[in-house]
Protein backbone atom coordinates (compact mmCIF):
# COMPACT_ATOMS: atom_id res chain seq x y z
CA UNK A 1 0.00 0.00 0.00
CA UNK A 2 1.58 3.47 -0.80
CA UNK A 3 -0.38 5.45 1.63
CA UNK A 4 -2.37 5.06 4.48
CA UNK A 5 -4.10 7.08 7.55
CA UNK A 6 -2.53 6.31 10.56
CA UNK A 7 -4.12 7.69 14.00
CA UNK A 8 -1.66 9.47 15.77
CA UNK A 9 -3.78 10.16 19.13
CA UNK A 10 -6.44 8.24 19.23
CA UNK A 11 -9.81 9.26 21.09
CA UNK A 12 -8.20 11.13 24.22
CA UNK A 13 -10.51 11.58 26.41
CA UNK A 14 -10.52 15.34 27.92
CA UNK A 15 -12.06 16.99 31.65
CA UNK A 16 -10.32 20.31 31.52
CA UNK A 17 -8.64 22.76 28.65
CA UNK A 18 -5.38 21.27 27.40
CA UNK A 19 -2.22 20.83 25.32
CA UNK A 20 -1.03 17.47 23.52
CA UNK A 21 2.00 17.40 22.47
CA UNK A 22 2.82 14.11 19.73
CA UNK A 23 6.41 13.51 18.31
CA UNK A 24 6.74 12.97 14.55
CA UNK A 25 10.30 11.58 14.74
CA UNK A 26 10.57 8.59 12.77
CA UNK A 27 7.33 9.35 10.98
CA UNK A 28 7.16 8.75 6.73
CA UNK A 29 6.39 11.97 5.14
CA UNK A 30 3.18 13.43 5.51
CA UNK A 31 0.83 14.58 3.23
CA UNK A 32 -1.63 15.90 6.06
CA UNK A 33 -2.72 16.05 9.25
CA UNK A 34 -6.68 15.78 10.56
CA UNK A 35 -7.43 17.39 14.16
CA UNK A 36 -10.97 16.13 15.03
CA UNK A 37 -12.23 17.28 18.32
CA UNK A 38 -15.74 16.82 20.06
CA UNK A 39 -17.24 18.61 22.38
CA UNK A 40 -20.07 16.94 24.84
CA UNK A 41 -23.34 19.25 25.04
CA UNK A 42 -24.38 20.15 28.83
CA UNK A 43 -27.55 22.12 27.25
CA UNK A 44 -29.20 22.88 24.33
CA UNK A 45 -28.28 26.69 24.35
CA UNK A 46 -26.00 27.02 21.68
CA UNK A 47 -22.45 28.69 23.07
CA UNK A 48 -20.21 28.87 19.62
CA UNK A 49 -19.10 27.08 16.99
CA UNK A 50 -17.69 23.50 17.91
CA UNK A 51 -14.33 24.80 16.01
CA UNK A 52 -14.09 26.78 18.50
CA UNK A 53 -12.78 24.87 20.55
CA UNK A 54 -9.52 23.71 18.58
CA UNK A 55 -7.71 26.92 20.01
CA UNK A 56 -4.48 26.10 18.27
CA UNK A 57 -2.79 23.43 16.20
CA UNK A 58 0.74 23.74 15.84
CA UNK A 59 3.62 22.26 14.17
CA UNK A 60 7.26 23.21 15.21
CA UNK A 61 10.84 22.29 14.99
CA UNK A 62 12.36 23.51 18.12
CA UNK A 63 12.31 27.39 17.45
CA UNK A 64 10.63 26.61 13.51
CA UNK A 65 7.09 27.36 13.29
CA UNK A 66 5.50 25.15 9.79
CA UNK A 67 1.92 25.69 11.34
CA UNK A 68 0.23 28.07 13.08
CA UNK A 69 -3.78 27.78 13.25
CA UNK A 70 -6.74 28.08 15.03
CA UNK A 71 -9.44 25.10 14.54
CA UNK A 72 -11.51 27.44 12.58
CA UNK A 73 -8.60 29.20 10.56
CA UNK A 74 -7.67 25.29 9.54
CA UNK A 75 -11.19 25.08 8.52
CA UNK A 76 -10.98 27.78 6.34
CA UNK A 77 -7.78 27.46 5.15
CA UNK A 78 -8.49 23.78 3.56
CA UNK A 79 -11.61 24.99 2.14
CA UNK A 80 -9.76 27.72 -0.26
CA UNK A 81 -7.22 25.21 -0.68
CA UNK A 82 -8.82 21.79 -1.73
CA UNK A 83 -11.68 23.52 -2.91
CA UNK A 84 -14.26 21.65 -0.62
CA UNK A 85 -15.95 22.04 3.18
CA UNK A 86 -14.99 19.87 5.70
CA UNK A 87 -17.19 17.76 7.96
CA UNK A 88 -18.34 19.38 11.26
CA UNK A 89 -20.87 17.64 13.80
CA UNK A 90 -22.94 20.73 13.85
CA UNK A 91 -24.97 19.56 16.90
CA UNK A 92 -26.35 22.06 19.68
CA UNK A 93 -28.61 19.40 21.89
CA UNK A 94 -28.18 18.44 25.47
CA UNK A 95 -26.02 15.25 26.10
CA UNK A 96 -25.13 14.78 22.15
CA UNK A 97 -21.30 15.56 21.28
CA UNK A 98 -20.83 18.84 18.69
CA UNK A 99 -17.84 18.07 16.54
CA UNK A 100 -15.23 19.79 13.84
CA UNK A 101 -12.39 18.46 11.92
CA UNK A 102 -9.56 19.92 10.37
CA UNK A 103 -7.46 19.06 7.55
CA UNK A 104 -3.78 20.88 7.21
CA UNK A 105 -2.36 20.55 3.83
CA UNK A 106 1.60 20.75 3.26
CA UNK A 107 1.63 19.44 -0.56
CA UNK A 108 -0.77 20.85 -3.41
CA UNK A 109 -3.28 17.91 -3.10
CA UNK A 110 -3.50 14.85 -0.81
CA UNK A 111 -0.28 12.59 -1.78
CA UNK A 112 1.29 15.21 -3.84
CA UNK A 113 4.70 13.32 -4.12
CA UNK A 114 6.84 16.57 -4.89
CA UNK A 115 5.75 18.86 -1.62
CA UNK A 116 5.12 16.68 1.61
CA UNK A 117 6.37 17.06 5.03
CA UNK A 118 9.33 14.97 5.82
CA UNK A 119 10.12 14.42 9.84
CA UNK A 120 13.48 12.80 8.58
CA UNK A 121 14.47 16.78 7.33
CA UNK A 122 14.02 18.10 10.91
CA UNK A 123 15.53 17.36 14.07
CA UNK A 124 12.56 17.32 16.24
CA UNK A 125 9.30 17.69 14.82
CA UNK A 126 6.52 18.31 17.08
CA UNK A 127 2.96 18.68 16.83
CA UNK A 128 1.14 20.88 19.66
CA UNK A 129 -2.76 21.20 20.15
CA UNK A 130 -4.34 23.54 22.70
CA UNK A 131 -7.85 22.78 22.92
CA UNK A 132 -10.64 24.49 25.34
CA UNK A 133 -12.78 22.44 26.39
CA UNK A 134 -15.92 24.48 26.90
CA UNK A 135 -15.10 26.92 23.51
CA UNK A 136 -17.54 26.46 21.93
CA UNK A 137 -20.74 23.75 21.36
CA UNK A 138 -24.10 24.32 23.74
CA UNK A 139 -24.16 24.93 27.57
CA UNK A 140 -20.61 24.60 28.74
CA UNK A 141 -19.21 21.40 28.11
CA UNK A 142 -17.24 19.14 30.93
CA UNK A 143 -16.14 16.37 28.37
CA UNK A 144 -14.16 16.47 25.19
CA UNK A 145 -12.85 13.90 22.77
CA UNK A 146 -9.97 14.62 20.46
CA UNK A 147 -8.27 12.88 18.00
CA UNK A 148 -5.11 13.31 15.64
CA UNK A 149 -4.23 11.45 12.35
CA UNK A 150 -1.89 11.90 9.48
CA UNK A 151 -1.99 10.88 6.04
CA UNK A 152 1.32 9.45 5.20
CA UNK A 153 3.47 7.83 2.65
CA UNK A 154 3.89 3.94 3.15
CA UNK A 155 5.47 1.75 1.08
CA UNK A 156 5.73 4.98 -1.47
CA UNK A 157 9.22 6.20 -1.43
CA UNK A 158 8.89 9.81 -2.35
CA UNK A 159 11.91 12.57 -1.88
CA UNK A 160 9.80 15.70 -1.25
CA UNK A 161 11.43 19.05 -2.06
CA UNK A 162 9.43 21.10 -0.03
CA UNK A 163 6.49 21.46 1.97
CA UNK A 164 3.26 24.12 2.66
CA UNK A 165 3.97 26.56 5.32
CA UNK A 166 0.39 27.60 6.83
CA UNK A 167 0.26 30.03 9.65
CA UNK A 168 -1.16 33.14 11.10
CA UNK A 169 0.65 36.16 9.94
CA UNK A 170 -0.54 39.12 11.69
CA UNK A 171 -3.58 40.46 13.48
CA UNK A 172 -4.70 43.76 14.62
CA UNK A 173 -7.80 45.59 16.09
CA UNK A 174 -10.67 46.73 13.83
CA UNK A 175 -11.45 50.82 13.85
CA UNK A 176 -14.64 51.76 12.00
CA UNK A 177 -13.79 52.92 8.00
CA UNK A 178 -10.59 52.64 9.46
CA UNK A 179 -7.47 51.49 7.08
CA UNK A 180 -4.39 48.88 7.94
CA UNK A 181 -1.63 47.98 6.08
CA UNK A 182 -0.22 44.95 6.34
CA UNK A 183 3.32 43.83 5.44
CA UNK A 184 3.19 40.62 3.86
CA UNK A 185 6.37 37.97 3.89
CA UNK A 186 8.32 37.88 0.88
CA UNK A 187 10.79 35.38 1.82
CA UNK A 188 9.33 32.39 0.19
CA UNK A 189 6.48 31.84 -2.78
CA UNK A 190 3.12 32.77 -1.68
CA UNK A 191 0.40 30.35 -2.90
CA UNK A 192 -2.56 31.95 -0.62
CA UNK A 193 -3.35 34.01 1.49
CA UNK A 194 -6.68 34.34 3.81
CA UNK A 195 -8.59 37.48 5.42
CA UNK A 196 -10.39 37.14 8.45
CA UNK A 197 -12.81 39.26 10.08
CA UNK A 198 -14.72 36.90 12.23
CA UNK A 199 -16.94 38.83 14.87
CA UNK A 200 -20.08 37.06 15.94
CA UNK A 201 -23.29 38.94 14.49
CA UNK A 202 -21.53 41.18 12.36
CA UNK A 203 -20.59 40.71 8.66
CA UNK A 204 -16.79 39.90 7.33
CA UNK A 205 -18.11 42.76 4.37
CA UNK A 206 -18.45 45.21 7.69
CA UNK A 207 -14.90 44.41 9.54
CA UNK A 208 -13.01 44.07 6.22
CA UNK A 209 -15.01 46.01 3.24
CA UNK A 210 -11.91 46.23 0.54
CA UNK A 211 -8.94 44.24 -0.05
CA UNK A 212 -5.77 45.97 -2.04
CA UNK A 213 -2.39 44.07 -2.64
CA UNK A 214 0.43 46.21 -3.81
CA UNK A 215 3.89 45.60 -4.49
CA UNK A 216 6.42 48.29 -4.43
CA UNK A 217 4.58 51.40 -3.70
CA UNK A 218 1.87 50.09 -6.09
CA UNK A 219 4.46 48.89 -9.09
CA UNK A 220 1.85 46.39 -9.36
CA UNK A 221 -1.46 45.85 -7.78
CA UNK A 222 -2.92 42.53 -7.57
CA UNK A 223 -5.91 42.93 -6.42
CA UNK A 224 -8.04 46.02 -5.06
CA UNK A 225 -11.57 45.25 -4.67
CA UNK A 226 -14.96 45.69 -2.05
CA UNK A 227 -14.51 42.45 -0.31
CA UNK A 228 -17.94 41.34 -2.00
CA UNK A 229 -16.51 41.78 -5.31
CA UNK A 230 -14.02 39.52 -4.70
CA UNK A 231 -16.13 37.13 -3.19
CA UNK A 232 -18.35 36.86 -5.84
CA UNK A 233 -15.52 36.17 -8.26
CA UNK A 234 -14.33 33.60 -5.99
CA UNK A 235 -17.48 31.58 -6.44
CA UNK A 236 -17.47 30.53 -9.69
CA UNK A 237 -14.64 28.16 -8.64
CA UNK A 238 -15.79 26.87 -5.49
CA UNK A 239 -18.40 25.29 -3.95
CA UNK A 240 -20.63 26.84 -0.84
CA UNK A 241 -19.83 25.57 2.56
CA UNK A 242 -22.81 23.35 2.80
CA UNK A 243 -23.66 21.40 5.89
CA UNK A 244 -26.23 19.72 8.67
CA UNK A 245 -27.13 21.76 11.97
CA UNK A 246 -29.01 19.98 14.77
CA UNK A 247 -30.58 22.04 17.53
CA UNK A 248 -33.61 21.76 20.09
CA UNK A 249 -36.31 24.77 19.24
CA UNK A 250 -38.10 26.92 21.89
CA UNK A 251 -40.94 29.54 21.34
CA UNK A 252 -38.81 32.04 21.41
CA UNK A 253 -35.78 32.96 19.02
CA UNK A 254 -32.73 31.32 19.82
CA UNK A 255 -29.10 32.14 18.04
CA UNK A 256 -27.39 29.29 16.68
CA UNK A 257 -23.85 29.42 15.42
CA UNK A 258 -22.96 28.48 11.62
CA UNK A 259 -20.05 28.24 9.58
CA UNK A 260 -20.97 30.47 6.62
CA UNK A 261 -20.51 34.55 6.99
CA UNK A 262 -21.27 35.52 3.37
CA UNK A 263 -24.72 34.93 1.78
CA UNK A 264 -25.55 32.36 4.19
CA UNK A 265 -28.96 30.73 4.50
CA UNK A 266 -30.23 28.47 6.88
CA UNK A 267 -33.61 25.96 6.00
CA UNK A 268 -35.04 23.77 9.00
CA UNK A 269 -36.52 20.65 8.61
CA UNK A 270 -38.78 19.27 11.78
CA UNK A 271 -37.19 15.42 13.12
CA UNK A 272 -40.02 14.83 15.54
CA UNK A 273 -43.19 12.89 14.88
CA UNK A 274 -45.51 15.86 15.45
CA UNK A 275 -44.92 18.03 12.50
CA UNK A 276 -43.65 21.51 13.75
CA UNK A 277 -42.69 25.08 11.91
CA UNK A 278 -39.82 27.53 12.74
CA UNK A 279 -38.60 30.88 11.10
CA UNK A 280 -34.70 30.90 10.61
CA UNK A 281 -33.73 34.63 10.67
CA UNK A 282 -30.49 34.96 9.47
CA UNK A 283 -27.85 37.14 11.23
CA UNK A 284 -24.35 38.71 10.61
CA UNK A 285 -21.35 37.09 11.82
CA UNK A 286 -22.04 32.99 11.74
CA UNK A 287 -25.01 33.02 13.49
CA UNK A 288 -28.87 32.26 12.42
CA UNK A 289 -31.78 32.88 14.71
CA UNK A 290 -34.29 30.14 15.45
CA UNK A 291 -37.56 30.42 16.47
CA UNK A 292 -39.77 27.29 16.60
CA UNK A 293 -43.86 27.25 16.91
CA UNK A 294 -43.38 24.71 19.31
CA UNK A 295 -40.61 22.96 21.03
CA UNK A 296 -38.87 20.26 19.33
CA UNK A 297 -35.49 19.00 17.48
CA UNK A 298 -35.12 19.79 14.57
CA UNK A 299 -32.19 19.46 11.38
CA UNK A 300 -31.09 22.59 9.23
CA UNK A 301 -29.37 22.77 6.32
CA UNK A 302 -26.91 25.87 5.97
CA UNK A 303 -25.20 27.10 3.22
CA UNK A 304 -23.24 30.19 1.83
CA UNK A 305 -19.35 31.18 1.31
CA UNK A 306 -16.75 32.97 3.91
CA UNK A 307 -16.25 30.04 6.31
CA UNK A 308 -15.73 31.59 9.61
CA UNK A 309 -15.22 34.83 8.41
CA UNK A 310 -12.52 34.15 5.82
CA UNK A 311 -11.85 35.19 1.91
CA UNK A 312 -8.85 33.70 0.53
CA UNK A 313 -6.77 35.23 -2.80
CA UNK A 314 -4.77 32.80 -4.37
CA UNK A 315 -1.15 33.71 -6.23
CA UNK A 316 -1.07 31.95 -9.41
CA UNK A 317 -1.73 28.61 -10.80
CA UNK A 318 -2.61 26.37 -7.32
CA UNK A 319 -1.17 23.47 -9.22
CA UNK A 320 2.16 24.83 -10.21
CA UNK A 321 4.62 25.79 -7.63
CA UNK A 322 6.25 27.88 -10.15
CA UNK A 323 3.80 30.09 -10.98
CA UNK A 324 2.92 30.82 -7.57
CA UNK A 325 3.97 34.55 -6.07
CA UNK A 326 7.60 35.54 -4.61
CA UNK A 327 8.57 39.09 -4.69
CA UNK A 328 12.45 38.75 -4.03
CA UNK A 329 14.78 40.65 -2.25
CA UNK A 330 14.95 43.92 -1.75
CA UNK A 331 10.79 43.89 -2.89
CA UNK A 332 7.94 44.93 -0.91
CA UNK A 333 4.35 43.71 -0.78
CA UNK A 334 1.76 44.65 1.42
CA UNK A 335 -2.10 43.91 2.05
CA UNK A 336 -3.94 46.99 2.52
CA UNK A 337 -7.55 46.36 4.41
CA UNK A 338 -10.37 48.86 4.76
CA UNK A 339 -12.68 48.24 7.17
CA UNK A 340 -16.49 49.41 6.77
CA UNK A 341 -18.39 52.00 8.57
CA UNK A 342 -20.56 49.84 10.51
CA UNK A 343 -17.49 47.84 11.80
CA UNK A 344 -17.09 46.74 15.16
CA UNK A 345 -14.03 48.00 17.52
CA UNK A 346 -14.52 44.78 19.10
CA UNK A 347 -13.16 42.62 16.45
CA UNK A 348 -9.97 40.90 16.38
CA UNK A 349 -8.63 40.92 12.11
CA UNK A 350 -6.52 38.06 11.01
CA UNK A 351 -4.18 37.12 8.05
CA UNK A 352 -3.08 33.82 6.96
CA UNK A 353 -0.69 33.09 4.93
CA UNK A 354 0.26 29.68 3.15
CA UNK A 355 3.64 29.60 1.99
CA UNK A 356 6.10 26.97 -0.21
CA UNK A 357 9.24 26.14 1.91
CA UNK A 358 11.70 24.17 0.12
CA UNK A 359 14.47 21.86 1.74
C-alpha cells in the first residue's frame, strides 16, 4: 500500500482545557494532518461554533514554526485550498457531542509526491494542540474527545522538495472605516493568502469592506476590490460551505452558530413525529436565529461562502509551484484592508498566509 491514515492520538478523552503534544520523529512523510475534536453538550443553548474549541494546532521544529492555526482558521484554510468544506458535527442538543475536523495541507493535493512534510528533514518535529474544552458547542461542556491522524506515505518512497507553510501572519484591532496595512512575507512563494474578520453577528463585508495588494509602492497591484466583489468572483470556482445543523427549538428565538458569513442561509426541517414550523432569521457574523412554533429537534441545512469569516486570494496557478507569487529581495508587498463604517471596535482581524518552503 503506498499510503495510508494512521491515527496518531487516538480518542483522548478530555475533563479540563489542554495541550497534547505528539512527536513525529521517525514518521514517513506526511501529506496531512486531521485534528478532530468533540465537544459533549451540557444544554441545548448554543455557546459557539464547535471549532471553537480547537484553540491552536501547531507544528514546530524547536524554534521553527510550519503551522500556526486556530481550529476554525484550519477550517478555512483547507476549504480555499482543496476547494471543498470539511465535515463538522454541527450539533447544539443536550447530552449529544458537537464536533469539527480539520485538515492541514503541506503538498498541493493529498499525496502530492513533490511537496510533503518529511520528519526525517528536521531534528525534532513536534505537533502541539491547545484545545478548550468548553469553547464552543451548547451549555458549557465538561467532556471532550480529540483525536489526531496523518496521512502518510507507506510503502511509497517519495523525496519531497518542499512542503506548505500555513500560519497566522498578523492580526490587529478593527477601527470603523478605518485602514491597515499589512506587510506581507516575501521570503518564500506565496500560494494563498486568507482574510479574516470573524466577529459574531456582524458581517466579514463590515470588519473588512476592501482588499488591495500592492507591491512596491503600487508597481503592481494585484488585487483592489470591495470584499464582495471579490467574493463573488471567488465563487465561480468553489463550492458553498454546505452542511447539517441539529438544535432543540423553543418559542422564542434562539441564536445558533454556523459556519458560513457571506450569503448564508439556513432551512429547517422538523425530526419529531408531530410536525412543527420555525422561522430561521439569518444574522451577521455565523449566526442564524431560530424560532420554533413549538418545542422540538429539529435538522437545518446551511449554506453560503466565507467560512468563519474568511476570503482567501490565491497567487497563481494552485497546481504549479512555479507560478505561484515571490517578490524577491529587496521587494515589498503589502495587504492593505479597509474596514467598513458599521465595523465593530470589538473585532480581532486576522491574516493567513500559506507559503512553499523548500528543503
Amino acid at each position: 500500500m503506498n499510503q495510508r491514515h494512521a491515527v496518531l492520538i487516538d480518542g483522548k478523552a478530555l475533563s479540563a482545557d489542554n495541550v497534547e503534544i505528539f512527536n513525529l520523529r521517525g514518521l514517513a512523510p506526511l501529506s496531512e494532518l486531521i485534528v478532530t475534536y468533540k465537544a459533549l453538550n451540557t444544554t441545548s443553548v448554543p455557546k459557539e461554533h464547535p471549532a471553537q474549541c480547537i484553540s491552536k494546532i501547531q507544528v514546530v521544529d524547536g524554534s521553527t514554526v510550519i503551522c500556526d492555526l486556530s481550529g476554525k482558521q484550519a477550517q478555512a484554510l483547507s476549504y480555499y485550498h482543496y476547494r471543498a468544506p470539511t465535515v463538522n458535527g454541527l450539533s447544539y442538543i443536550q447530552g449529544n457531542y458537537c464536533w469539527a475536523a480539520c485538515r492541514i495541507p503541506f503538498g498541493r493535493w493529498l499525496w502530492d509526491p513533490v511537496l510533503a512534510l518529511d520528519p526525517a528533514r528536521f531534528g525534532n518535529l513536534q505537533i502541539i494542540i491547545t484545545t478548550d474544552l468548553d469553547g464552543g458547542g451548547a451549555g458549557t461542556p465538561t467532556a471532550g474527545v480529540l483525536e489526531v491522524a496523518a496521512a502518510l506515505f507507506d510503502d511509497k518512497k517519495i523525496a519531497a522538495n518542499g512542503y506548505l507553510r500555513n500560519r497566522e501572519h498578523f492580526r490587529y484591532s478593527v477601527v470603523a472605516s478605518g485602514e491597515m496595512t499589512v506587510d506581507l512575507p516575501v521570503d518564500n512563494p506565496i500560494k494563498l493568502i486568507l482574510f479574516q474578520g470573524d466577529l459574531k453577528d456582524y458581517a466579514l463585508i463590515n470588519q473588512i469592506n476592501k482588499i488591495k495588494i500592492t507591491q512596491d509602492n503600487d508597481a503592481k497591484i494585484f488585487i483592489n476590490n470591495n470584499t464582495s466583489d471579490i467574493l463573488k468572483m471567488l465563487a465561480a470556482d468553489l463550492p458553498p460551505w454546505t452542511e447539517k445543523m441539529r438544535g432543540n427549538g423553543t418559542t422564542a428565538a434562539v441564536e445558533h452558530f454556523q459556519t458560513q458569513f457571506y450569503e448564508a442561509v439556513a432551512i429547517m426541517g422538523g425530526i419529531m413525529a408531530t410536525p412543527n414550523y420555525a422561522s430561521c432569521t439569518q444574522t451577521d457574523g455565523g449566526t442564524v436565529d431560530i424560532d420554533s412554533f413549538a418545542a422540538g429537534e429539529f435538522d437545518v441545512i446551511t449554506s453560503g461562502w466565507a467560512p468563519h469569516g474568511c476570503v482567501g486570494i490565491e497567487f497563481g496557478d494552485p497546481w504549479d509551484f512555479d507560478d505561484w507569487f515571490l517578490p524577491g529581495k529587496g521587494s515589498e508587498l503589502k495587504a492593505k484592508l479597509t474596514a467598513g463604517a458599521a465595523a465593530s471596535a470589538t473585532g480581532i482581524n486576522k491574516v493567513i498566509t500559506s507559503q512553499l518552503v523548500k528543503y
